[in-house]
C-alpha atoms as a PDB file:
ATOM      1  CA  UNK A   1      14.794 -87.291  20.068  1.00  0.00           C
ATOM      2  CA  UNK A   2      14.232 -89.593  17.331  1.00  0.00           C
ATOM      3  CA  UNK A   3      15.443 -86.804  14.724  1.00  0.00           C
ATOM      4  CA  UNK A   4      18.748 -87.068  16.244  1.00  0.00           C
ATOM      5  CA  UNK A   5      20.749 -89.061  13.568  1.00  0.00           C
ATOM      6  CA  UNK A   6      21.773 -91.506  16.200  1.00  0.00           C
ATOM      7  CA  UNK A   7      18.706 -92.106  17.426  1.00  0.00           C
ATOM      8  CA  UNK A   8      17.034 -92.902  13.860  1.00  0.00           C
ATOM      9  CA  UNK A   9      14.742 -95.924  13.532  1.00  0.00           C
ATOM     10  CA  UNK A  10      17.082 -98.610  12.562  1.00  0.00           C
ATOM     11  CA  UNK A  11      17.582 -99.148   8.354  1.00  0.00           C
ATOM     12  CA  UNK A  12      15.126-101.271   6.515  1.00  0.00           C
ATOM     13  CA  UNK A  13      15.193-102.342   2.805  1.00  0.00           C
ATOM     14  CA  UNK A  14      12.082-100.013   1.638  1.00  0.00           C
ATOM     15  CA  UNK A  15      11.931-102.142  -1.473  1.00  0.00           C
ATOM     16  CA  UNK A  16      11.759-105.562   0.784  1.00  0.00           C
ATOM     17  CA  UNK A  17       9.366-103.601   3.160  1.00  0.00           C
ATOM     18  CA  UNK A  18       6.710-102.648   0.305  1.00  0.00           C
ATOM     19  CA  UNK A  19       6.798-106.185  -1.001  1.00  0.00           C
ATOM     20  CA  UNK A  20       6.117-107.891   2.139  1.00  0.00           C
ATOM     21  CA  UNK A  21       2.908-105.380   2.735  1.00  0.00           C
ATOM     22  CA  UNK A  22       1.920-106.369  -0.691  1.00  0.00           C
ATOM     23  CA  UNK A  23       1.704-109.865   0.225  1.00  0.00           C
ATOM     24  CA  UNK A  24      -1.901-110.889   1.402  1.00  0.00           C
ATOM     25  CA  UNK A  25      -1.454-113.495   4.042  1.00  0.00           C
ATOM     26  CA  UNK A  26      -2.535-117.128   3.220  1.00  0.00           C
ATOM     27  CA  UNK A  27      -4.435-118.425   6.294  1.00  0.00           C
ATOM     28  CA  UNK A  28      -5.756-115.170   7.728  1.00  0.00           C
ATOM     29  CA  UNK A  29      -4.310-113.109  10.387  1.00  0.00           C
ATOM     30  CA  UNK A  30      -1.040-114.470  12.308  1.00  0.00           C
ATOM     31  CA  UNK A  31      -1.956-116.337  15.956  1.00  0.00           C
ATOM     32  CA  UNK A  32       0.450-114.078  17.427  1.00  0.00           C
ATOM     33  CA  UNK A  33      -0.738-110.794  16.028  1.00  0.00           C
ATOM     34  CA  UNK A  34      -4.247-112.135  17.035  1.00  0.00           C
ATOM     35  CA  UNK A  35      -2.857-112.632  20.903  1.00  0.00           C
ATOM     36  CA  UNK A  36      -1.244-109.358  21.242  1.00  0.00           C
ATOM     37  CA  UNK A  37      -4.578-107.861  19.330  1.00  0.00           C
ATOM     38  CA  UNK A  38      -6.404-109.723  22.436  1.00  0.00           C
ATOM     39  CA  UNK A  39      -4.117-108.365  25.018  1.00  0.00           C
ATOM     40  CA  UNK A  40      -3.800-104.458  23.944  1.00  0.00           C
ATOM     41  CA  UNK A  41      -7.951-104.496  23.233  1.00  0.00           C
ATOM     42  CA  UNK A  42      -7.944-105.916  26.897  1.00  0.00           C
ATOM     43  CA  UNK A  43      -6.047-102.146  27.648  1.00  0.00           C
ATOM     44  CA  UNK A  44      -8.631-100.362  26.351  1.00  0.00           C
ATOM     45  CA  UNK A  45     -10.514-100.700  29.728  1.00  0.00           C
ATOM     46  CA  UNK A  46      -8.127 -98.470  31.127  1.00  0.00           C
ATOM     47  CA  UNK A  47      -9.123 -95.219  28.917  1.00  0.00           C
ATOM     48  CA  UNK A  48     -11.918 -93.534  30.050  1.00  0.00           C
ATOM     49  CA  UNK A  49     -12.208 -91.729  26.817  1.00  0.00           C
ATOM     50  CA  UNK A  50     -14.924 -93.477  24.536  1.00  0.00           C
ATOM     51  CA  UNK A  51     -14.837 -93.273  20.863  1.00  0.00           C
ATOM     52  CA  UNK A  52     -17.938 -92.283  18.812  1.00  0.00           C
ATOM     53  CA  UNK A  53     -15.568 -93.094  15.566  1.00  0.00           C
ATOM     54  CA  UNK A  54     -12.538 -95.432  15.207  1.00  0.00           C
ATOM     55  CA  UNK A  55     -10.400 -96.711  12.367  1.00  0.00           C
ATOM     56  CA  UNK A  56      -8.255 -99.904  11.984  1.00  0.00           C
ATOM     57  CA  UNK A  57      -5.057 -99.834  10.258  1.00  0.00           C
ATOM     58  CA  UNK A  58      -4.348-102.875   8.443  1.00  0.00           C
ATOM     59  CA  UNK A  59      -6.377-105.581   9.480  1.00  0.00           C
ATOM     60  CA  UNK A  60      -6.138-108.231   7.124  1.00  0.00           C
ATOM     61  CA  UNK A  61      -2.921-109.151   8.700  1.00  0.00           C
ATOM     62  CA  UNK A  62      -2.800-107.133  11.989  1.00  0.00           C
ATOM     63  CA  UNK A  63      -5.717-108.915  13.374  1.00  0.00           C
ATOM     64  CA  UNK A  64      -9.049-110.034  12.019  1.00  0.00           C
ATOM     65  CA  UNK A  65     -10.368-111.534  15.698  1.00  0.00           C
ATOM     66  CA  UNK A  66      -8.986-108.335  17.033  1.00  0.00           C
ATOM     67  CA  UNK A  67     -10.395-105.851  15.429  1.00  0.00           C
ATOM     68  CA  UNK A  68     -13.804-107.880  16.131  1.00  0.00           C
ATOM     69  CA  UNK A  69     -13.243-107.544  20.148  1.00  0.00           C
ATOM     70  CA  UNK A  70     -12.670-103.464  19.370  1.00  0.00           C
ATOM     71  CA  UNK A  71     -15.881-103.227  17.450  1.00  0.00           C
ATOM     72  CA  UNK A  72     -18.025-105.041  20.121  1.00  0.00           C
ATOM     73  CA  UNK A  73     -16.363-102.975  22.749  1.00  0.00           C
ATOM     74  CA  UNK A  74     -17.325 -99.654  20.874  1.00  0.00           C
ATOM     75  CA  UNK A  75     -20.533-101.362  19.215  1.00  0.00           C
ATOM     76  CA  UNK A  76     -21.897 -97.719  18.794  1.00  0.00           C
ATOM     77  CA  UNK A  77     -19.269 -96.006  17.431  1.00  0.00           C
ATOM     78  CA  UNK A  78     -18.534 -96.125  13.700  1.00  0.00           C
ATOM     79  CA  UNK A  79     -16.089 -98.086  12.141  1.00  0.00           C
ATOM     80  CA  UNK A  80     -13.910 -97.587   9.640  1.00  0.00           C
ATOM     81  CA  UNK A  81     -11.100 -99.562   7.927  1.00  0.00           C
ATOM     82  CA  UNK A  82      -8.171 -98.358   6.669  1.00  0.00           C
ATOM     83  CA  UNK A  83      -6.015-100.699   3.928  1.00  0.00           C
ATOM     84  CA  UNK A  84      -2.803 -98.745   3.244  1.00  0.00           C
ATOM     85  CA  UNK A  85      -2.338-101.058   0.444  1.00  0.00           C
ATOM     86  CA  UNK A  86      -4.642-100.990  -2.573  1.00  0.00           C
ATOM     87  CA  UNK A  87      -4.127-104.676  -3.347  1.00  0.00           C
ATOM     88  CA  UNK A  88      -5.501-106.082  -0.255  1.00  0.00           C
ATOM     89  CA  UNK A  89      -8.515-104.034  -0.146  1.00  0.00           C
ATOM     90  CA  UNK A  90     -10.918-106.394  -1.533  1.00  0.00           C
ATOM     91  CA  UNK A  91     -10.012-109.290   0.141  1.00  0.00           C
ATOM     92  CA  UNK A  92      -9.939-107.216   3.843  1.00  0.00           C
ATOM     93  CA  UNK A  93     -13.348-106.313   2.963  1.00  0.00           C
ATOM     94  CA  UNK A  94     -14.296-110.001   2.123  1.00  0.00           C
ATOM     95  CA  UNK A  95     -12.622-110.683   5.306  1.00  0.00           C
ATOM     96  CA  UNK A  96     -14.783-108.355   7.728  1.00  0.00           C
ATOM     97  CA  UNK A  97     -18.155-109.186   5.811  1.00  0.00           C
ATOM     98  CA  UNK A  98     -20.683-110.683   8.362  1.00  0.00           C
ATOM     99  CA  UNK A  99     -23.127-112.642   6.710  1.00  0.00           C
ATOM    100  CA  UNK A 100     -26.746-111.930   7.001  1.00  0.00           C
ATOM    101  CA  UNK A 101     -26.776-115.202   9.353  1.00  0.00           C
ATOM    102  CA  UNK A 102     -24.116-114.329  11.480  1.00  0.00           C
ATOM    103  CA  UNK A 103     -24.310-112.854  14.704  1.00  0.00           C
ATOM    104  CA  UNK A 104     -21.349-110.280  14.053  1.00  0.00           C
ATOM    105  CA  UNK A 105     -24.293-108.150  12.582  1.00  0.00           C
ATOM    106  CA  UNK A 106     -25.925-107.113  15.434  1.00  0.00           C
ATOM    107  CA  UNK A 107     -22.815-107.432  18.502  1.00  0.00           C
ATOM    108  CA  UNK A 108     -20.645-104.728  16.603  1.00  0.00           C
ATOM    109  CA  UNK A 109     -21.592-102.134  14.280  1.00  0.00           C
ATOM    110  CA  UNK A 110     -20.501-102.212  10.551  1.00  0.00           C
ATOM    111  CA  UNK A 111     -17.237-101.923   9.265  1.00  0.00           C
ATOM    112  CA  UNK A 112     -16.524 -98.774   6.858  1.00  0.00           C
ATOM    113  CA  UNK A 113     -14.539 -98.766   4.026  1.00  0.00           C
ATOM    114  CA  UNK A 114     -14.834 -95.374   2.988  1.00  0.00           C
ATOM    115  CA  UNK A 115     -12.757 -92.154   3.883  1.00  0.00           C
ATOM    116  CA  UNK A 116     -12.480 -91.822   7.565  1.00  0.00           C
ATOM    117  CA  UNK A 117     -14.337 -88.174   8.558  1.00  0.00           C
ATOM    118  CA  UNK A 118     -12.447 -85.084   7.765  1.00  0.00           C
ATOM    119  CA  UNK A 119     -11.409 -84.138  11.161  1.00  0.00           C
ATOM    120  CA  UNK A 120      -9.852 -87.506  11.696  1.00  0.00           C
ATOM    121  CA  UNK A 121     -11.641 -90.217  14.397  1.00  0.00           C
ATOM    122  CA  UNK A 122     -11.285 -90.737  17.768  1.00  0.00           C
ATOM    123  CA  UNK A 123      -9.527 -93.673  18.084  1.00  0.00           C
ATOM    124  CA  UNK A 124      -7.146 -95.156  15.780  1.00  0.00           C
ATOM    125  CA  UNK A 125      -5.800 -98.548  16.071  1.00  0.00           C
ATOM    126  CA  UNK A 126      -2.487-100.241  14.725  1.00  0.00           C
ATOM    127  CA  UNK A 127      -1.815-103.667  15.995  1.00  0.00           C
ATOM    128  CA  UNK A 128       1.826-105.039  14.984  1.00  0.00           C
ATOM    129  CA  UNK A 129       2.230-102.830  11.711  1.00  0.00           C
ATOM    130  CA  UNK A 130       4.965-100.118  13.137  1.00  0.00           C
ATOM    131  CA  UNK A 131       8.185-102.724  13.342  1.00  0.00           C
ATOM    132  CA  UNK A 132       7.703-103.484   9.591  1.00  0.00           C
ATOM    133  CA  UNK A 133       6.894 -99.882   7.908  1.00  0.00           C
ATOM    134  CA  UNK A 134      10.137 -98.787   5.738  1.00  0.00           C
ATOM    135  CA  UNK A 135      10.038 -95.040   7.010  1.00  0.00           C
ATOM    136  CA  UNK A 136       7.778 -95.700  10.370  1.00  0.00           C
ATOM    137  CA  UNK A 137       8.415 -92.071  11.437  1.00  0.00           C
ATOM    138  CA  UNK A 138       6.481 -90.818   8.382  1.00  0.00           C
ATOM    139  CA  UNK A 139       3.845 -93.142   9.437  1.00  0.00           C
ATOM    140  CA  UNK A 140       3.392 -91.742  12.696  1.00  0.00           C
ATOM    141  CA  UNK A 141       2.934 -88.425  10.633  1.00  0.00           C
ATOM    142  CA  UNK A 142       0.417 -90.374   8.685  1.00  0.00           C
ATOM    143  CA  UNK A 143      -1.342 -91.235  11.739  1.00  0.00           C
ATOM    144  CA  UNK A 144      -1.117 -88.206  13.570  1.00  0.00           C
ATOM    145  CA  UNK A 145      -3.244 -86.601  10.735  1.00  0.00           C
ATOM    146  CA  UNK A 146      -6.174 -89.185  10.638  1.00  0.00           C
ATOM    147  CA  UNK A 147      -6.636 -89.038  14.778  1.00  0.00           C
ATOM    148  CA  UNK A 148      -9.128 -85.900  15.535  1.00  0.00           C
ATOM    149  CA  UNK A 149      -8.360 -83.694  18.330  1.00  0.00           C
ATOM    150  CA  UNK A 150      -8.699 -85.087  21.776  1.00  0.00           C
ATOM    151  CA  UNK A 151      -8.548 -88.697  20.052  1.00  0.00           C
ATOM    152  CA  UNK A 152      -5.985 -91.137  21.165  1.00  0.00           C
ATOM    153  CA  UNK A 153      -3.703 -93.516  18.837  1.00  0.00           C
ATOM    154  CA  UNK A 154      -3.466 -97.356  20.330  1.00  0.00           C
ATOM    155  CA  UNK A 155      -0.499 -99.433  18.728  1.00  0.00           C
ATOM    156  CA  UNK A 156       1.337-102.749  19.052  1.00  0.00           C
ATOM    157  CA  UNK A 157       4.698-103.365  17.544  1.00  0.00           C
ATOM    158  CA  UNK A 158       8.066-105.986  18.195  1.00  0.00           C
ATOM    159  CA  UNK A 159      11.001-104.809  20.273  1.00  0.00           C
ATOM    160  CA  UNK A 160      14.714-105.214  20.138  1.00  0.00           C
ATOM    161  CA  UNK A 161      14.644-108.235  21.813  1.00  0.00           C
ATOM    162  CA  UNK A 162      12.480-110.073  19.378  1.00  0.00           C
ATOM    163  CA  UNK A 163      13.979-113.640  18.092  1.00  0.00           C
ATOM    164  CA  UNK A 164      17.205-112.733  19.916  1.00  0.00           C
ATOM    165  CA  UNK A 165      17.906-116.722  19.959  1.00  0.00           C
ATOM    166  CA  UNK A 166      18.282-116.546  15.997  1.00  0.00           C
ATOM    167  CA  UNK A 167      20.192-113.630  15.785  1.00  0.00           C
ATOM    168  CA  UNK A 168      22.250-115.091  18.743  1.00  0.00           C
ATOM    169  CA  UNK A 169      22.450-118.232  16.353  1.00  0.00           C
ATOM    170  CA  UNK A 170      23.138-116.393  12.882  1.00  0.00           C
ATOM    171  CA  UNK A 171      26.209-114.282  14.499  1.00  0.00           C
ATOM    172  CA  UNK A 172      28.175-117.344  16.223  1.00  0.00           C
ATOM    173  CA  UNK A 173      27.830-119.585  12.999  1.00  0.00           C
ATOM    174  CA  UNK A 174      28.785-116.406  10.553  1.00  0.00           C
ATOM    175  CA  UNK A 175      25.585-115.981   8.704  1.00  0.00           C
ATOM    176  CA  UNK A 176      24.310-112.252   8.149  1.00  0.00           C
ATOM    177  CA  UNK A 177      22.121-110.708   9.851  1.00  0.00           C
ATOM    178  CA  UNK A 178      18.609-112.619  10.640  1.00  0.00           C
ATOM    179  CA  UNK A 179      16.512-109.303  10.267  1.00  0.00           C
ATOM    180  CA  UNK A 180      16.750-105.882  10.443  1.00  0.00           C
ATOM    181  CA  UNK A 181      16.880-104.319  14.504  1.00  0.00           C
ATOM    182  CA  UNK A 182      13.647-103.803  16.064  1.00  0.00           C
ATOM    183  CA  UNK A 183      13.335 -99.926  17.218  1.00  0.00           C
ATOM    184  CA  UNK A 184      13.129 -99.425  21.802  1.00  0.00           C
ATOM    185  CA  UNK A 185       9.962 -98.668  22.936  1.00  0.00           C
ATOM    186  CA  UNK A 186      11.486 -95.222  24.386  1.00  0.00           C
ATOM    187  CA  UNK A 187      12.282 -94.624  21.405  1.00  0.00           C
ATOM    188  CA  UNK A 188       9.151 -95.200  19.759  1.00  0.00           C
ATOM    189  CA  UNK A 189       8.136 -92.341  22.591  1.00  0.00           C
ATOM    190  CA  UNK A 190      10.050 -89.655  21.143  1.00  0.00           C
ATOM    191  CA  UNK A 191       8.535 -89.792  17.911  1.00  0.00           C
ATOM    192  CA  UNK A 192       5.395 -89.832  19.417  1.00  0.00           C
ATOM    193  CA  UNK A 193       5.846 -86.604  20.693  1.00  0.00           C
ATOM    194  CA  UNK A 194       7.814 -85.341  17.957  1.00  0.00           C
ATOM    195  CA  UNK A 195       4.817 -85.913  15.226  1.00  0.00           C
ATOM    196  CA  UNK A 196       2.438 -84.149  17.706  1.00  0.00           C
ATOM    197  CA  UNK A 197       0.893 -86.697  19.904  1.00  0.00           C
ATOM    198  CA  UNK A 198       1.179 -86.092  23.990  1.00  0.00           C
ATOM    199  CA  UNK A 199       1.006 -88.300  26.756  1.00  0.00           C
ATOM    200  CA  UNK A 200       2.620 -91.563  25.333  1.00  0.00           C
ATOM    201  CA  UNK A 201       2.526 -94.071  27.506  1.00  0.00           C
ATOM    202  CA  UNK A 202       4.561 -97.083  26.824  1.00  0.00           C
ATOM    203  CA  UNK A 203       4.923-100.621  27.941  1.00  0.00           C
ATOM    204  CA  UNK A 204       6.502-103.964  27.051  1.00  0.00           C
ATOM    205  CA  UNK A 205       6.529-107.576  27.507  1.00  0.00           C
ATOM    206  CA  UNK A 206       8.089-110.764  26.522  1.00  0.00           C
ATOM    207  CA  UNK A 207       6.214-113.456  24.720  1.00  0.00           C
ATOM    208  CA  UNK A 208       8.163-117.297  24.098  1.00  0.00           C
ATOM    209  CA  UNK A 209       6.824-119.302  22.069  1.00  0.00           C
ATOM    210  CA  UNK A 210       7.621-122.711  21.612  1.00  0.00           C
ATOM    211  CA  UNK A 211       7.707-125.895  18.514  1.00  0.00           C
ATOM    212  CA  UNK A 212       8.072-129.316  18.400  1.00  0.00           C
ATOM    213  CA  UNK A 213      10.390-129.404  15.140  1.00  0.00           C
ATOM    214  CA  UNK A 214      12.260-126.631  13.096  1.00  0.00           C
ATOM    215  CA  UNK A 215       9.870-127.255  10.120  1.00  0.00           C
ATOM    216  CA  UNK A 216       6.858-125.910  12.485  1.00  0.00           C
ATOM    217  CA  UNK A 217       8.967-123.000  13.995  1.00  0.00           C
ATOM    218  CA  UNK A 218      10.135-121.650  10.602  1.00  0.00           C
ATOM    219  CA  UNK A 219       6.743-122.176   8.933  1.00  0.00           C
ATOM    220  CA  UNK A 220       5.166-119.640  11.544  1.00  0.00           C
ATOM    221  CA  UNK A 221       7.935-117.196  11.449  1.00  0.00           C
ATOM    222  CA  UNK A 222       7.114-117.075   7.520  1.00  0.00           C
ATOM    223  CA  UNK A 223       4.166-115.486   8.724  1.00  0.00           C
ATOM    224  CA  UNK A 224       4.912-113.080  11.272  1.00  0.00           C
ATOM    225  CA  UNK A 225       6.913-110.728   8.509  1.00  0.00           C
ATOM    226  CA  UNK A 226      10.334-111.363   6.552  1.00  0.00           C
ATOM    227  CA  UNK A 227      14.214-110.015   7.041  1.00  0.00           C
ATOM    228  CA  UNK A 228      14.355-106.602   5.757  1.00  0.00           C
ATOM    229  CA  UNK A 229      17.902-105.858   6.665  1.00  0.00           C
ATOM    230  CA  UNK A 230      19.790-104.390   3.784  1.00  0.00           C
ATOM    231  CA  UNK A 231      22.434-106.472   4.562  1.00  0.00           C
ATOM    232  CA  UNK A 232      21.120-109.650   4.693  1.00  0.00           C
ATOM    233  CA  UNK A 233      21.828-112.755   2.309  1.00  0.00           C
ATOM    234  CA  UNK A 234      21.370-111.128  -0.847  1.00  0.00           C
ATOM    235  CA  UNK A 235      20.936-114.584  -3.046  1.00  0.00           C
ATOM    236  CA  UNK A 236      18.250-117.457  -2.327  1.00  0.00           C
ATOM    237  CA  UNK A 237      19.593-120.244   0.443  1.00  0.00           C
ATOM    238  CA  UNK A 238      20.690-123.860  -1.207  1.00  0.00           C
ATOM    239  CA  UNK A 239      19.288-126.989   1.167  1.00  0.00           C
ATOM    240  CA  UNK A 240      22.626-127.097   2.843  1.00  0.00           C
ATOM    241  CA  UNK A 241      22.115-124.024   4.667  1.00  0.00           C
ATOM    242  CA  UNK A 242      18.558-125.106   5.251  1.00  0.00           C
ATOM    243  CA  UNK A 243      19.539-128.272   7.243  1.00  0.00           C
ATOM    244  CA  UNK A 244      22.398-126.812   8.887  1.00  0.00           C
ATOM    245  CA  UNK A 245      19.456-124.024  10.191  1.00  0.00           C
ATOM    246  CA  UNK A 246      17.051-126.980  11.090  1.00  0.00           C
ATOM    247  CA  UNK A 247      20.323-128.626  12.578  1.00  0.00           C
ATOM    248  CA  UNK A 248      21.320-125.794  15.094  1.00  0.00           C
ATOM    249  CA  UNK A 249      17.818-124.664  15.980  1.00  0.00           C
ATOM    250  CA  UNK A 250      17.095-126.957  18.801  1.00  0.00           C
ATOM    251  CA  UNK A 251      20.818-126.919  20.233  1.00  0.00           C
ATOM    252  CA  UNK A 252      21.211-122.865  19.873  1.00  0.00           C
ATOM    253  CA  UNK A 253      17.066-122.034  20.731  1.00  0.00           C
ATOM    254  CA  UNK A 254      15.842-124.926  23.232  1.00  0.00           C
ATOM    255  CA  UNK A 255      13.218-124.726  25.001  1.00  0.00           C
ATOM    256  CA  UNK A 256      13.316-125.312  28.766  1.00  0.00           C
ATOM    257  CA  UNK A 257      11.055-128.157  29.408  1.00  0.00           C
ATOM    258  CA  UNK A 258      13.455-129.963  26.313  1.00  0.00           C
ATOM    259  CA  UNK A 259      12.874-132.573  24.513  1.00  0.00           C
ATOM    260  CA  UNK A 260      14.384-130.907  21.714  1.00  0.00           C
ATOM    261  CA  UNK A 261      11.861-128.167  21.335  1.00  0.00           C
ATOM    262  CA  UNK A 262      12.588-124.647  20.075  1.00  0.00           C
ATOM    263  CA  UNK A 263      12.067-121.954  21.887  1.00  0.00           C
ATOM    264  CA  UNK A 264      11.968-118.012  20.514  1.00  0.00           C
ATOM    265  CA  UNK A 265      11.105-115.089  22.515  1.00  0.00           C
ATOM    266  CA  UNK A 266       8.991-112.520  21.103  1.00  0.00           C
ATOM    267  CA  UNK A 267       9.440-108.521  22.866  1.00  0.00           C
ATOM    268  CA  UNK A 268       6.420-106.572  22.489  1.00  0.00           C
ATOM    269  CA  UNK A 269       5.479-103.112  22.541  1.00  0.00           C
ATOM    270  CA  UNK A 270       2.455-101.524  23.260  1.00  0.00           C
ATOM    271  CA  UNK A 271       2.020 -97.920  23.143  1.00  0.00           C
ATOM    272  CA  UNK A 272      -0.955 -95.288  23.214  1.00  0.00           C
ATOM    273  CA  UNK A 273      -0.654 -91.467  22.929  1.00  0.00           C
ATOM    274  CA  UNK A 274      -3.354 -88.715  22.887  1.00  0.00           C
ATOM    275  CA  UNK A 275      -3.361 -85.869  20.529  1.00  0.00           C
ATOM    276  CA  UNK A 276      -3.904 -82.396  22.168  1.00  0.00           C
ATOM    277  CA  UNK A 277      -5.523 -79.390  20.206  1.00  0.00           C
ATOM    278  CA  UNK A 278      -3.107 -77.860  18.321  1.00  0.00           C
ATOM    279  CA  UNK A 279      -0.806 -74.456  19.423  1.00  0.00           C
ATOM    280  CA  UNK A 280       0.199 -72.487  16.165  1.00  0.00           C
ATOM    281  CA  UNK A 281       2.942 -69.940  17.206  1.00  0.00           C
ATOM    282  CA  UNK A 282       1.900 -66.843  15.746  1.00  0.00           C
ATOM    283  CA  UNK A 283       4.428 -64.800  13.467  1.00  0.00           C
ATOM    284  CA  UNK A 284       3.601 -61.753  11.071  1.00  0.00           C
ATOM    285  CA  UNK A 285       2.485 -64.588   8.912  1.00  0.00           C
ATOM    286  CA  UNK A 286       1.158 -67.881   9.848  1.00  0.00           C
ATOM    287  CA  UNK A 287       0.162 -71.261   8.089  1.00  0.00           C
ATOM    288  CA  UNK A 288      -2.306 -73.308   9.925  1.00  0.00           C
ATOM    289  CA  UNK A 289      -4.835 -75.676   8.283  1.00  0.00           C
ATOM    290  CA  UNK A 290      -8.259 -75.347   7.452  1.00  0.00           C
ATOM    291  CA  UNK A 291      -8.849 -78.363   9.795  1.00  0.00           C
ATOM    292  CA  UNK A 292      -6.388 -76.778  12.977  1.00  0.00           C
ATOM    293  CA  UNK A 293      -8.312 -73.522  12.323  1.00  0.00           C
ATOM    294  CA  UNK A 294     -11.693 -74.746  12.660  1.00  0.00           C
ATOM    295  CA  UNK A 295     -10.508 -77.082  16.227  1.00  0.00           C
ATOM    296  CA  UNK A 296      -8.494 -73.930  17.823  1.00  0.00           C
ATOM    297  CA  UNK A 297     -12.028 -71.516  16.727  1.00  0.00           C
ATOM    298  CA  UNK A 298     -13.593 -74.185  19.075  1.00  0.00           C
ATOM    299  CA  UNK A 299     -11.654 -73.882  21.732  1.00  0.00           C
ATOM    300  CA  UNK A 300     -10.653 -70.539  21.895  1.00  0.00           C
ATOM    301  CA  UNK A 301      -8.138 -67.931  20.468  1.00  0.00           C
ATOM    302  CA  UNK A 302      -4.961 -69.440  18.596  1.00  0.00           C
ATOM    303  CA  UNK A 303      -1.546 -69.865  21.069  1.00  0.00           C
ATOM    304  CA  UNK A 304      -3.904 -69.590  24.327  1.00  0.00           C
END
């Protein structure tokens, strides 16, 4: 289980992890977390379960274009947006604004930026937010509280395996670490189940990407997130680290078709998990929330 203290998410700098969420991001949402957006909306075919109320964690930098496809695929069901980060929250709304023109008005319904319902919504979706969160299993307890009964979480995050060419690269030429480790999608299972979801179902692949120069590579990777391993360089980096990066990138990351391209592989996770009515086990004296009460008076008597 992922309370086992050997089986704990790996450590991130929660100082360096609340700065980077701060941080709106310059030219919209990443390509890359727009791709994997495309490809985990592209999943939703496979849940026969259909929302009448969803909420999108994040989207400003999770996926703009993505959470478009989810709202045309659910065009009836109400949408909500969720912005963790009270900065950002004007310029997310900005962002998913159709104009009276545009044809975003009448192919998906509305975005919401009030208070999801009470009793949580039906689907909640959180495309590439989990790898960077400072405490993620709190914020799988977070989440676990805003999906209603029967409703299903869908999430995308990075794997172990992610950028395994530059931390290859850091370790032979002595440099700390590149970034802080990316958590296994079993694990990411456990604590699943352990904040109360059921039925996670996990799967994984690997994504390379490829640039013509170093200069192009490192510019993207600025956007994707930044190293929140509490042991990384702890000063800024002079310009004779910078070329010696630039140097080594093409002869310790090339691509296979050559030509001195870079190459960088990219593991991805995606995940869903349902969340079942909940069981109180009854004592002489039991807690249970006004919102579990009222779900287990629908469906029967407490513990059955």
């Amino acid at each position: 289980m992922a309370t086992d203290p050997s089986r704990r998410p790996p450590t991130i700098d929660a100082t360096a992890a609340a700065r980077w969420c701060r941080l709106a991001p310059a030219d919209g949402s990443p390509w890359l977390h727009e791709e994997i957006g495309r490809r985990m909306e592209d999943r939703l075919q496979w849940i026969k379960a259909q929302p009448r109320t969803w909420a999108d964690w994040a989207p400003l930098r999770s996926g703009l274009e993505a959470h478009e496809l989810v709202a045309r695929r659910y065009k009836d069901a109400a949408s909500f947006v969720i912005e963790p980060e009270p900065g950002l929250a004007a310029a997310t709304g900005q962002a998913l604004s159709a104009p009276w023109w545009s044809a975003r008005r009448w192919q998906a319904g509305k975005a919401r930026f009030d208070a999801p319902p009470e009793d949580g919504v039906d689907l909640l979706w959180a495309n590439m937010s989990l790898h960077m969160a400072a405490d993620p299993e709190a914020l799988i307890s977070h989440w676990h509280k805003l999906v209603a009964t029967d409703g299903f979480l869908m999430f995308s995050c990075l794997g172990p395996d992610t950028v395994r060419e530059l931390r290859a690269l850091h370790a032979r030429l002595g440099w700390p670490a590149a970034g802080h480790e990316f958590t296994d999608m079993h694990d990411w299972g456990d604590m699943l189940v352990h904040a109360g979801f059921a039925e996670p179902v996990m799967d994984m692949e690997r994504i390379v990407l490829t640039w013509a120069t170093p200069e192009a590579a490192l510019a993207e990777l600025r956007t994707l997130g930044r190293n929140l391993h509490p042991a990384r360089f702890a000063a800024l980096r002079g310009k004779a680290w910078h070329q010696s990066l630039k140097k080594a990138l093409p002869e310790l990351a090339p691509a296979e078709e050559g030509g001195g391209r870079i190459a960088l592989t990219f593991e991805v996770i995606y995940g869903h998990a349902f969340k079942p009515a909940p069981r109180v086990s009854l004592s002489a004296e039991s807690a249970v929330s006004l919102r579990e009460m009222r779900s287990m008076l629908q469906r029967g008597r407490p513990g059955a």
